[in-house]
Protein backbone atom coordinates (compact mmCIF):
# COMPACT_ATOMS: atom_id res chain seq x y z
CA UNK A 1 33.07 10.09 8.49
CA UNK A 2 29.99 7.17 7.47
CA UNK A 3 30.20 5.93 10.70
CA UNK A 4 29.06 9.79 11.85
CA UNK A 5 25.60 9.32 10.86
CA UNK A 6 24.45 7.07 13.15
CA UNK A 7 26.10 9.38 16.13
CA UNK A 8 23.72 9.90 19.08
CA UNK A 9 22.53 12.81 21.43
CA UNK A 10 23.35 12.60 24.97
CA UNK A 11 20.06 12.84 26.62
CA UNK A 12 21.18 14.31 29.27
CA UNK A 13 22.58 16.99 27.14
CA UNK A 14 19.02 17.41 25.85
CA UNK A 15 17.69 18.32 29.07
CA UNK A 16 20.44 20.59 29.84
CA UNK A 17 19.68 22.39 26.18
CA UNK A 18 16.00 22.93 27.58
CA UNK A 19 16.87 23.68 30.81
CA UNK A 20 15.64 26.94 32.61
CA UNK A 21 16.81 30.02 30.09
CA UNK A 22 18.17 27.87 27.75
CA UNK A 23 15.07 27.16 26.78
CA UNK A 24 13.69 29.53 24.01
CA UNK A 25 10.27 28.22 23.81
CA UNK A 26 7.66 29.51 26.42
CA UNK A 27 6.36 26.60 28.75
CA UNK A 28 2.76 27.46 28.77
CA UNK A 29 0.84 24.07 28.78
CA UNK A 30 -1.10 22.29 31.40
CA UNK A 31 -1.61 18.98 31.48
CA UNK A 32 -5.08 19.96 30.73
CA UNK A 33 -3.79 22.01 27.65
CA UNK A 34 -2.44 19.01 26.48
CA UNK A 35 -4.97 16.71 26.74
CA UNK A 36 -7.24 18.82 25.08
CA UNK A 37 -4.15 19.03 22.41
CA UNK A 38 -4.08 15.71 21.64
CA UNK A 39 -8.24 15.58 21.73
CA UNK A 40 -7.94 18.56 19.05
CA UNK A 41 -5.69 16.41 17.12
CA UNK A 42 -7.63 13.18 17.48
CA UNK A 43 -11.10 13.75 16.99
CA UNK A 44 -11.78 14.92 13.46
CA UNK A 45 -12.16 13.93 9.61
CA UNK A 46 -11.35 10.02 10.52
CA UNK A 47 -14.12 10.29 13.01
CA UNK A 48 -16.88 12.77 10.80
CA UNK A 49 -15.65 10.79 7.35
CA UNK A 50 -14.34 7.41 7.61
CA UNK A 51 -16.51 5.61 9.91
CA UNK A 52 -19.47 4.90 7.58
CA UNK A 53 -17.27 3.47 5.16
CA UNK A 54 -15.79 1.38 7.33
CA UNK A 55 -19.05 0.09 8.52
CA UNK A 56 -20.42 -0.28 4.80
CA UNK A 57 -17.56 -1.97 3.16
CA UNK A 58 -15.82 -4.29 5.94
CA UNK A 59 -17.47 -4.31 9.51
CA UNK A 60 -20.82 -3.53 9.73
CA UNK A 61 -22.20 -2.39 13.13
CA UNK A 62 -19.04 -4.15 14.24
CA UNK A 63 -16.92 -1.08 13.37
CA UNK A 64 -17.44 -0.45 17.28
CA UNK A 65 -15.08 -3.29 17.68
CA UNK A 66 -12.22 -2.03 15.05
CA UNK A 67 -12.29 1.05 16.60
CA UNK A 68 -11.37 -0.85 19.91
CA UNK A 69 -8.76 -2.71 18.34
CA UNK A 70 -7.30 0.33 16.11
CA UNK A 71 -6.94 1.72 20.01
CA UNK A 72 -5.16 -1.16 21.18
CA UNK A 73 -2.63 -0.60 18.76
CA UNK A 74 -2.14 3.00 19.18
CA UNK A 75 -2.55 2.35 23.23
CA UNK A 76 1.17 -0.15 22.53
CA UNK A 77 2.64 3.27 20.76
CA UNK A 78 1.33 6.24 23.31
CA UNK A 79 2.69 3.96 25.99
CA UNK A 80 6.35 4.47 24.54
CA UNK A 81 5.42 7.42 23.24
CA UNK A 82 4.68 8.75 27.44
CA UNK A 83 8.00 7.12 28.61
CA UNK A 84 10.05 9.00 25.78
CA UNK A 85 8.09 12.02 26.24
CA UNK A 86 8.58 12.18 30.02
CA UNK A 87 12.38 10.91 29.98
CA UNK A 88 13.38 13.58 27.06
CA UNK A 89 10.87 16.71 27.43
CA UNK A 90 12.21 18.55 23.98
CA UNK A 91 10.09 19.69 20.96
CA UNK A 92 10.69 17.48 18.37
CA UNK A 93 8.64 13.77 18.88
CA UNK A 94 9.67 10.99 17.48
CA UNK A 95 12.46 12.58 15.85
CA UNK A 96 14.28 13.73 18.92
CA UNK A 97 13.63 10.14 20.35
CA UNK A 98 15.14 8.70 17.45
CA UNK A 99 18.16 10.58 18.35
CA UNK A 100 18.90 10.33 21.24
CA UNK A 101 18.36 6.34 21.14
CA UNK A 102 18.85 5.04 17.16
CA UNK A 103 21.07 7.96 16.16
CA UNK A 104 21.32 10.63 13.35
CA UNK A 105 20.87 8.70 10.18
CA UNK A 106 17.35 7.07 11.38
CA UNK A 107 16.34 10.46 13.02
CA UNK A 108 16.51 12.16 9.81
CA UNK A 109 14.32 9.84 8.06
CA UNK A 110 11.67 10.07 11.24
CA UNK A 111 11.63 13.72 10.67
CA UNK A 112 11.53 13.73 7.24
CA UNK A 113 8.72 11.13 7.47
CA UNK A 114 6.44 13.28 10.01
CA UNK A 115 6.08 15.78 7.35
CA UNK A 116 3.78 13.23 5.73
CA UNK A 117 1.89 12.84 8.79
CA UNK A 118 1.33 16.32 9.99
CA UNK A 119 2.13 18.61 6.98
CA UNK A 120 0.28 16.20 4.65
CA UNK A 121 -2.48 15.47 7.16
CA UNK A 122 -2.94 19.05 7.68
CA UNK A 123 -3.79 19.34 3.62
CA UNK A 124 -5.95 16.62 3.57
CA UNK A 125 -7.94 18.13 6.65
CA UNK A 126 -8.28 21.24 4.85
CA UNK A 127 -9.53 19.85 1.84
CA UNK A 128 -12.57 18.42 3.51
CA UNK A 129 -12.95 21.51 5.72
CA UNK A 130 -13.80 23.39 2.55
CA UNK A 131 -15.86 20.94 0.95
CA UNK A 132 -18.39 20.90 4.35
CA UNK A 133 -17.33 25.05 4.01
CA UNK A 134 -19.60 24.78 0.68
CA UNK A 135 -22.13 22.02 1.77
CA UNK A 136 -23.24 24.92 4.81
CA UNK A 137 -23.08 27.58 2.84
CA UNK A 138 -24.72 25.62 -0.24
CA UNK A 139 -27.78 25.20 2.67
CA UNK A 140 -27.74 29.09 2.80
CA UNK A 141 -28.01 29.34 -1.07
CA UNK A 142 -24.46 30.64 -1.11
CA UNK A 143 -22.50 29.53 -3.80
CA UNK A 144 -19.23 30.30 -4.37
CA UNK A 145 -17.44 30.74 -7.54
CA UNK A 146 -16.41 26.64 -9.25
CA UNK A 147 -13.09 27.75 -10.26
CA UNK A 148 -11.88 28.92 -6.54
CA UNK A 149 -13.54 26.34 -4.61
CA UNK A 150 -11.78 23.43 -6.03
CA UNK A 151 -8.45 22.00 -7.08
CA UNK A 152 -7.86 20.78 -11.12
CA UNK A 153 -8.92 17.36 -11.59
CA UNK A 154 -11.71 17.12 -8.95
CA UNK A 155 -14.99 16.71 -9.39
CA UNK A 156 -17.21 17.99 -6.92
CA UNK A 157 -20.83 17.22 -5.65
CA UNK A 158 -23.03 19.10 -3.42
CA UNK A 159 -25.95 18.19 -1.79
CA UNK A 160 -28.43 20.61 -3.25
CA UNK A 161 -27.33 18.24 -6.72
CA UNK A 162 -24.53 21.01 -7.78
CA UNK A 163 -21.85 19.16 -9.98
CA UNK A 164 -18.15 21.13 -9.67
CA UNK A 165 -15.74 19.57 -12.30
CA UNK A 166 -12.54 20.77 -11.23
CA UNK A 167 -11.40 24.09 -11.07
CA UNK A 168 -8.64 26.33 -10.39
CA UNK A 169 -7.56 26.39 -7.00
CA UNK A 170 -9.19 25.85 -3.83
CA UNK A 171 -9.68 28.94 -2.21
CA UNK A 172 -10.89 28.18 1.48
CA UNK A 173 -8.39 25.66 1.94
CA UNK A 174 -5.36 27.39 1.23
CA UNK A 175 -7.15 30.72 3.59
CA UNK A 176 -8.25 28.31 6.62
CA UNK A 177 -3.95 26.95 6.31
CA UNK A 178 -3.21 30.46 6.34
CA UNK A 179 -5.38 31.85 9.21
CA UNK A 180 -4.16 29.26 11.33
CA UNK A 181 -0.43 29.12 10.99
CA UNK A 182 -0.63 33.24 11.34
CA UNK A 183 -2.44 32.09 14.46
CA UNK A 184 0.50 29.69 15.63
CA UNK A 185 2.98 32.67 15.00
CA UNK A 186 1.82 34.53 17.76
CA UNK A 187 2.29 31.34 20.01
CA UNK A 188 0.99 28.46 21.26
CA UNK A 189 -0.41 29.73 24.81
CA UNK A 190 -3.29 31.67 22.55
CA UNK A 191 -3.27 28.79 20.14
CA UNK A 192 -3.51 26.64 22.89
CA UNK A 193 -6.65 28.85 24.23
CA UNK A 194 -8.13 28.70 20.56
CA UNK A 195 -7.78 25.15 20.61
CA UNK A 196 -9.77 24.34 24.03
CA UNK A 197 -12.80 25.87 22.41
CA UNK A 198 -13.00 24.16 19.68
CA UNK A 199 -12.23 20.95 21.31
CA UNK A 200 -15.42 21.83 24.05
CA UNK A 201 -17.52 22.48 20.98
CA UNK A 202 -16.86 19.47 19.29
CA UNK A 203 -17.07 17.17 22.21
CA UNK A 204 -20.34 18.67 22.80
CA UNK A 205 -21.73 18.08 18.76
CA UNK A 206 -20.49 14.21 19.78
CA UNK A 207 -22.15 13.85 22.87
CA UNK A 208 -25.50 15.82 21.26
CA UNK A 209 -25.22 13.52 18.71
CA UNK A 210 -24.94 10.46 20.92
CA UNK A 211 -27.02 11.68 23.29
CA UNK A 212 -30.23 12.54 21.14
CA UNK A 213 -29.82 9.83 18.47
CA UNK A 214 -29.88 7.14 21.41
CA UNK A 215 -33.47 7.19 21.73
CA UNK A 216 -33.67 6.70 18.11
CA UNK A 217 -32.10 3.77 17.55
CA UNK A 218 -33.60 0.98 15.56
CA UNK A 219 -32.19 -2.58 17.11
CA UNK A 220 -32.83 -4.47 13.68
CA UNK A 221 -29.74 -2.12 11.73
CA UNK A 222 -27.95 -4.24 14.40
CA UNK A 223 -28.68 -7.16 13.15
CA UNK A 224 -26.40 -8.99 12.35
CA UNK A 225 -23.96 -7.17 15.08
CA UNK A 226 -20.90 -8.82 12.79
CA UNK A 227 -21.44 -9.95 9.34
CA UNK A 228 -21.11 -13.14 7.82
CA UNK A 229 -17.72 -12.82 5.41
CA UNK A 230 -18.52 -12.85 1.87
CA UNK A 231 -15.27 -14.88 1.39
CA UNK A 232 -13.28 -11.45 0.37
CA UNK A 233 -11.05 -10.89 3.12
CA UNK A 234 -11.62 -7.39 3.78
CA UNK A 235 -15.39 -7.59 3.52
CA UNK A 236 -16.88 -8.56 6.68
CA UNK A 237 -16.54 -10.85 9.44
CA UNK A 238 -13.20 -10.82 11.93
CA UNK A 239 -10.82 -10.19 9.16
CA UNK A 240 -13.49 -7.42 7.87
CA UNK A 241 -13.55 -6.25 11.55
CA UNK A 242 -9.58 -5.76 11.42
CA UNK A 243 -9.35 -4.20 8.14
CA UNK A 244 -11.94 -1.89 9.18
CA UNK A 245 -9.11 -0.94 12.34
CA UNK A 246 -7.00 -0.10 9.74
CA UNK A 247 -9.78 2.19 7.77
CA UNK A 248 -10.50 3.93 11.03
CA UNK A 249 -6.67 3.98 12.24
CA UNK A 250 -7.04 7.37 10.58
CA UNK A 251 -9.05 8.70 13.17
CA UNK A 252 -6.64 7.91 15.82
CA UNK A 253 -3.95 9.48 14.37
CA UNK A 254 -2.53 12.82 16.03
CA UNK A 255 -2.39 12.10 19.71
CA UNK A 256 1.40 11.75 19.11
CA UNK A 257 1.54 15.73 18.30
CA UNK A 258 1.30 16.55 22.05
CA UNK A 259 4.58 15.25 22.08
CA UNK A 260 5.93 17.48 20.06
CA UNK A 261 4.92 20.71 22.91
CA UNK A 262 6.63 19.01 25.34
CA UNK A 263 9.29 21.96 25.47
CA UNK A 264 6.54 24.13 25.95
CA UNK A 265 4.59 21.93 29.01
CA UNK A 266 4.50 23.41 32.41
CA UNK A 267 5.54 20.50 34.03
CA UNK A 268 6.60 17.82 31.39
CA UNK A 269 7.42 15.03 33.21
CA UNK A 270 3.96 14.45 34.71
CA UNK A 271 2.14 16.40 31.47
CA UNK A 272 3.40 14.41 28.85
CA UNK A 273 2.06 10.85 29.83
CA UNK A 274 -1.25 12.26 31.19
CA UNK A 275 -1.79 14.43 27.51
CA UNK A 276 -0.97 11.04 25.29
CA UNK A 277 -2.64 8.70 26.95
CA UNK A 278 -5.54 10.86 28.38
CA UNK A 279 -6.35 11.88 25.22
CA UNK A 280 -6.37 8.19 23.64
CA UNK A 281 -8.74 7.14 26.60
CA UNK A 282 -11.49 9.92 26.29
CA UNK A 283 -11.35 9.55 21.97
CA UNK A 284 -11.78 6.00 22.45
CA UNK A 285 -14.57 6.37 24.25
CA UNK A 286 -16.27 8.85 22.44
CA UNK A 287 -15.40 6.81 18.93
CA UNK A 288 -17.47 3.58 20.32
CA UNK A 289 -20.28 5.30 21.44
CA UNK A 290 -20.33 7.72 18.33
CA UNK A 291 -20.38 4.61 16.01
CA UNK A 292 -22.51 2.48 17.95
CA UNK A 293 -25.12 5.22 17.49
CA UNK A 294 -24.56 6.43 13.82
CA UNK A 295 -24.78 2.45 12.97
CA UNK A 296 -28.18 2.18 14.64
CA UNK A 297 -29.75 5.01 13.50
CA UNK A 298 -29.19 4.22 9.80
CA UNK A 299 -28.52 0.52 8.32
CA UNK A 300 -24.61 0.34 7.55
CA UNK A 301 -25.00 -0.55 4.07
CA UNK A 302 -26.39 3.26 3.71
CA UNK A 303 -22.92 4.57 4.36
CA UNK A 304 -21.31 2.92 1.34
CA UNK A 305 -19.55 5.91 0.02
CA UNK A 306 -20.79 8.71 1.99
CA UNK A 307 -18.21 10.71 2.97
CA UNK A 308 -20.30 12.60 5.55
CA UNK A 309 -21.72 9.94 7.60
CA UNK A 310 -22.88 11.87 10.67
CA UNK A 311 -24.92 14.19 8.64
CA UNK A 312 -26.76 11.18 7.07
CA UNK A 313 -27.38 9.78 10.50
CA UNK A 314 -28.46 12.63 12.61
CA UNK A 315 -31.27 12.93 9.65
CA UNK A 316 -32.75 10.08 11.32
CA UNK A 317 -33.42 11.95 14.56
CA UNK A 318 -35.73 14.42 12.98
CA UNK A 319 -33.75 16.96 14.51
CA UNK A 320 -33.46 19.31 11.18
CA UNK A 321 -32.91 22.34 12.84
CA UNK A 322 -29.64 20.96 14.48
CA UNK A 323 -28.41 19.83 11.03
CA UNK A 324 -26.15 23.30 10.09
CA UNK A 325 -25.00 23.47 14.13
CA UNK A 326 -23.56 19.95 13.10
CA UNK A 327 -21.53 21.12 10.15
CA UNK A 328 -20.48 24.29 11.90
CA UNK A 329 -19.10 21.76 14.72
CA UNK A 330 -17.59 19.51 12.20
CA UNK A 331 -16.25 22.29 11.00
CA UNK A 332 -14.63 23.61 14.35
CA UNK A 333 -13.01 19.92 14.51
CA UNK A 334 -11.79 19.99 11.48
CA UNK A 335 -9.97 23.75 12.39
CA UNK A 336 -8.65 22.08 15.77
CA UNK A 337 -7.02 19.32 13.71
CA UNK A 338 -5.13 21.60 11.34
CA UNK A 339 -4.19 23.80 14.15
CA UNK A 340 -2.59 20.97 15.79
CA UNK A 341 -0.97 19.60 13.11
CA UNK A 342 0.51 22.62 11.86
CA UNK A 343 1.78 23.39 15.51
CA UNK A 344 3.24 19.55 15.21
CA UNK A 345 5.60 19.86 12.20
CA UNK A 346 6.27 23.77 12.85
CA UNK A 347 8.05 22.33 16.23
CA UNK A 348 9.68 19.03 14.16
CA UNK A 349 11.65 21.11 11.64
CA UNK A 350 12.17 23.65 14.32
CA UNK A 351 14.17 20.79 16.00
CA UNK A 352 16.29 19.53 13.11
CA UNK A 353 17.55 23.24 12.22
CA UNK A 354 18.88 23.36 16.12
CA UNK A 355 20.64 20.20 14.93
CA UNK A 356 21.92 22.04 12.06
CA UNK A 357 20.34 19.36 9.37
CA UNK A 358 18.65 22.08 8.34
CA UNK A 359 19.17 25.92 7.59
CA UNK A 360 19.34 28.39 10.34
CA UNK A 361 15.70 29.54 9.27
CA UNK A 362 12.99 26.69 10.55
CA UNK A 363 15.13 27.39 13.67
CA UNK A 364 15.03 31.01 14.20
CA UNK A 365 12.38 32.40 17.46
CA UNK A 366 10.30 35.12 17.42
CA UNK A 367 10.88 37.65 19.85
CA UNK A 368 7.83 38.69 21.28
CA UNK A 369 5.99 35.55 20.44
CA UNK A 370 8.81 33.01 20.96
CA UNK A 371 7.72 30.77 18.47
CA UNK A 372 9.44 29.24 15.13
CA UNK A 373 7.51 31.92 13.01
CA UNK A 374 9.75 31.28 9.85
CA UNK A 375 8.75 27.49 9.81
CA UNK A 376 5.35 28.67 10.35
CA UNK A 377 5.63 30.96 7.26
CA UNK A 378 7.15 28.32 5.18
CA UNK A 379 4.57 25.38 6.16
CA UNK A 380 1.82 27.70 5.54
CA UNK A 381 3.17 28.20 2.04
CA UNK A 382 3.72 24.72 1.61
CA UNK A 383 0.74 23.35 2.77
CA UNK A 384 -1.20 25.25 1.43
CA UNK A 385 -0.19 24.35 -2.36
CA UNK A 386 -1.45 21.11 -1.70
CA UNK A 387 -4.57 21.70 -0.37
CA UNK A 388 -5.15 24.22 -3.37
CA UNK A 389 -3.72 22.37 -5.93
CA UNK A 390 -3.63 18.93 -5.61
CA UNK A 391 -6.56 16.35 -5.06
CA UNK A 392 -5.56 14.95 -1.90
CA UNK A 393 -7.53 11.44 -1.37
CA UNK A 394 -4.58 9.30 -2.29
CA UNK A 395 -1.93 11.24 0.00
CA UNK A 396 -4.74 10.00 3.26
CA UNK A 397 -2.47 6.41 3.04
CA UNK A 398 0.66 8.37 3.11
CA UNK A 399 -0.42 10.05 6.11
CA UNK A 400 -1.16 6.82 7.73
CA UNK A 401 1.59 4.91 6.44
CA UNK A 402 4.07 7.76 7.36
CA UNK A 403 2.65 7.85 11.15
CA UNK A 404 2.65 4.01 11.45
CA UNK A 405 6.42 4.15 10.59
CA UNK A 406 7.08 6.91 13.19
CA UNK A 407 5.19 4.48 15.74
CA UNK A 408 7.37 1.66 14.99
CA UNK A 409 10.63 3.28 15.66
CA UNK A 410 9.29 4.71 19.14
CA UNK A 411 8.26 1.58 19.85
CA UNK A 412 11.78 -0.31 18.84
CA UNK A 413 13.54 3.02 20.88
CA UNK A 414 11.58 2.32 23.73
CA UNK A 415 12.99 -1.07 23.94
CA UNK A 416 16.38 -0.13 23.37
CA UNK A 417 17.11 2.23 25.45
CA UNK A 418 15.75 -0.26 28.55
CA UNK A 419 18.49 -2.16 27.21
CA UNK A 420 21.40 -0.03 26.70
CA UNK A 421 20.49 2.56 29.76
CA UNK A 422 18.36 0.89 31.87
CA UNK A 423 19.60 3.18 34.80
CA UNK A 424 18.39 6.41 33.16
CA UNK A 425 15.91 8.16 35.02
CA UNK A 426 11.96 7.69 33.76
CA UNK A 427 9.40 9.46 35.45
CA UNK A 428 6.92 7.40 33.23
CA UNK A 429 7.75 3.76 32.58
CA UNK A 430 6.19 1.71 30.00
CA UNK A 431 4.60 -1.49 31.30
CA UNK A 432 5.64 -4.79 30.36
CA UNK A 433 8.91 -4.42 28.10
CA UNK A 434 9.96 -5.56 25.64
CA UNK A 435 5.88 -7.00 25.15
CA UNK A 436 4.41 -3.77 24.81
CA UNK A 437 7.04 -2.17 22.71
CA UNK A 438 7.06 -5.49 20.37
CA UNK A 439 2.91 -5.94 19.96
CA UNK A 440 3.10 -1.76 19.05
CA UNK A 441 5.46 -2.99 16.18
CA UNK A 442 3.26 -5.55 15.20
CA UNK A 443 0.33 -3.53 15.20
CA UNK A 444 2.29 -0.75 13.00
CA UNK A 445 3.49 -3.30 10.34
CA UNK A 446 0.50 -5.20 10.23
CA UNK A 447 -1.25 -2.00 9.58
CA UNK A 448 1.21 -1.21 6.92
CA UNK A 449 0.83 -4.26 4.87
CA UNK A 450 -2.97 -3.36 4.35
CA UNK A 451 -2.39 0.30 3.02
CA UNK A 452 -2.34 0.34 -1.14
CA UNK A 453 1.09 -0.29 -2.40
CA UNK A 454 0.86 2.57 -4.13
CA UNK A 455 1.67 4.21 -0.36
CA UNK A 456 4.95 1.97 -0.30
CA UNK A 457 5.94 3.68 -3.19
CA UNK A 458 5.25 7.33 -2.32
CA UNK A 459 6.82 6.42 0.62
CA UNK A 460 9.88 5.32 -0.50
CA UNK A 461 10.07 8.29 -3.04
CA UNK A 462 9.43 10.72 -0.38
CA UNK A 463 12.29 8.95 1.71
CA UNK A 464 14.97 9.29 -1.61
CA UNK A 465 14.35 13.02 -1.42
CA UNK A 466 14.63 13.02 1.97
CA UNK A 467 18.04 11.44 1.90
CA UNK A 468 19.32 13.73 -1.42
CA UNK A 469 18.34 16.70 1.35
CA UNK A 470 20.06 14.41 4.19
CA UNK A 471 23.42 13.88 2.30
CA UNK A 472 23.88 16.91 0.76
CA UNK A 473 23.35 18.94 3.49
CA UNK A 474 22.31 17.84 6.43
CA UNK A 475 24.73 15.66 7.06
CA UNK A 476 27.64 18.32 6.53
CA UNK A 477 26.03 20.70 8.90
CA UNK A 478 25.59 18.78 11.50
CA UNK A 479 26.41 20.20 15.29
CA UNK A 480 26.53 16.89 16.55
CA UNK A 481 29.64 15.55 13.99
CA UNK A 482 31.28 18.74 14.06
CA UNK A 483 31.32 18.41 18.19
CA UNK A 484 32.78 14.39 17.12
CA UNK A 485 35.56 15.73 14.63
């Protein structure tokens, strides 16, 4: 029975399963839906967060250029990413590529793994939701109580010079996880509405901020555009310019979750490849101009350790009044983010249990909303014990390292299925095989190698107790072996 793990789906068998009725999810997504998905997913804490410190510590004004190259690699991965998600429209991402192409054993893990992506993610997000939460309502001399707006072992400062060290739980986290997965219970066509205003009100806080701190910019914090390396290879210069891609990677990361709608797209053939890689093209854009802006209004060595770079920026304007509409926007990315991501792993886990490598539960439809409301119900527990409890910086790399590792194996899938079923019918085909797929790999790894190797090791422990789970009883439930035996 070993040789049963590494059984594969018969694509075509995949259709058929989401095929007219058989299909329990409702298709309610437009391409435009989709795109706006995978903007809600994109644009968020890597952009409002990470950029400063990826200008301050590694690339100076040049983090224009990692963010370029950070969206070269991910442009390798959503090109795979469009042909998979075109060729096999069913919820489930990565995973259901995996098997359908690699088989059962590596699809497992590719689940398993996304839950450190978009369950994980979806902590962290919520995390620094709150702590902007306070800094607004700190500006409104509202403070909340220190022991429920932070988790034990934190330390917390505000701006007004408030000093929160650590508390009990962190109380607008775990409600924000909790408003939103009640929210993606009732389905994703009003989620989906939900999320295309916040994505229109974010979008318009970056193009305010672009727009009025243009006229504002001072040419000498350009100068010089890439700094000289201080012979540390991370700190400046080209090899400070790619380390900074990997910083800012972070930011890129959730235009893959439109993927995981795609049983729920109008028209997924055409959808798919215009939600993934529109999305990637509009962020990118937005991402240059946004840090070519924030990095001429203030000198990049200001940003070294602010996590709220934007903020510090749009101070230069001497635009005060705008200041709290900022936040509140930040604040509306940071929801569509969560929402996203929550709607992301609700529909991986919702996949497996069809497969039977998990219980009958994350698989079971609601029937008036027709969405996986039990998975819902148990991600919003689940997340939302991290984002209480537990101080989340460190799991940011296992998000990243966790997504990079899901990008990999679409990539390698990509190219092996041209391979082994080069007659199957694509209505999207990615360019240039087996070049694209292989420089998406290289990106990944690359990418990989400069995370802490503290991430390997989470990593690999998350993996062992995905396999204990996989082994024990996955693997004995699955539909696919039982149909084999």
């Amino acid at each position: 029975m070993a040789s049963n793990i590494w059984a594969r789906k018969s694509i075509d068998k995949l259709i058929e399963g989401v095929s007219g009725e058989a299909n329990q999810l409702k298709r309610s997504l437009s391409a435009t839906s989709l795109v706006a998905l995978g903007i809600g997913a994109i644009i968020g804490a890597g952009l409002f967060s990470l950029t400063g410190i990826a200008a301050a510590n590694h690339a100076g004004p040049a983090v224009t250029i990692s963010f370029i190259l950070a969206a070269v690699g991910c442009a390798f991965a959503g090109l795979c990413y469009a042909e998979f998600a075109s060729m096999i429209p069913v919820a489930g991402s990565a995973y259901t590529y995996s098997y359908a192409t690699m088989g059962e054993f590596i699809a497992w893990i590719i689940g398993w793994d996304l839950v450190l992506e978009y369950a994980l993610g979806a902590a962290t997000v919520a995390v620094s939701w709150s702590r902007y939460l306070l800094e607004l309502l700190s500006s409104w001399g509202i403070h909340l109580p220190a022991h429920f707006v932070t988790s034990p072992y934190e330390t917390l400062s505000l701006a007004d010079g408030t000093v929160i060290d650590g508390g009990f739980i962190n109380l607008p986290a775990v409600i924000i996880v909790f408003l939103l997965s009640l929210l993606l219970i009732r389905g994703t066509q009003g989620s989906a509405r939900m999320n295309n205003v916040l994505v229109v009100l974010k979008i318009a806080v970056v193009l305010v901020f672009i727009i009025l701190g243009w006229s504002h910019i001072d040419p000498q914090n350009y100068v010089p555009y890439i700094p000289e390396n201080t012979g540390v290879r991370s700190e400046f210069g080209w090899t400070g310019i790619a380390t900074g891609a990997a910083v800012v990677f972070f930011a890129f990361i959730g235009f893959d979750a439109v993927s995981t709608a795609a049983q729920e797209a109008k028209n997924p053939q055409k959808g798919m490849p215009i939600g993934i890689l529109g999305s990637l093209v509009v962020c990118t854009i937005l991402y240059v101009l946004f840090s070519h802006v924030m990095t001429g209004l203030v000198h990049y060595s200001e940003f070294a350790n602010d996590a709220k770079p934007a903020a510090t920026a749009f101070a230069k304007t001497g635009y005060d009044f705008l200041q709290q509409g900022l936040i509140l926007a930040i604040l509306a990315g940071y929801t569509s983010v969560m929402l996203v991501m929550l709607l992301g792993q609700s529909r991986v886990f919702y996949s497996m249990s069809q497969d039977g490598l998990l219980p009958k539960f994350f698989g079971d439809v609601h029937q008036k909303f027709k969405s996986p409301w039990k998975t819902n119900l148990f991600f919003m527990v689940f997340v939302s014990l991290f984002a209480g409890f537990v101080p989340v910086s460190d799991l940011g790399h296992m998000v990243s390292i966790g997504t990079l590792f899901a990008f990999s194996l679409v990539c390698a899938g990509v190219w092996l299925m041209r391979v082994k079923q080069p007659e199957m019918k694509r209505s999207f085909k990615t360019p240039l095989v087996p070049f694209v797929p292989i420089m998406g790999i290289a990106v990944c790894v690359y990418l990989m190698s400069s995370l802490p190797v503290e991430a390997w090791y989470r990593l690999a422990a998350w993996l062992g107790l995905g396999l204990i789970i996989y082994f024990g009883y996955g693997r004995k439930h699955s539909k696919i072996n039982h149909e084999i035996e």
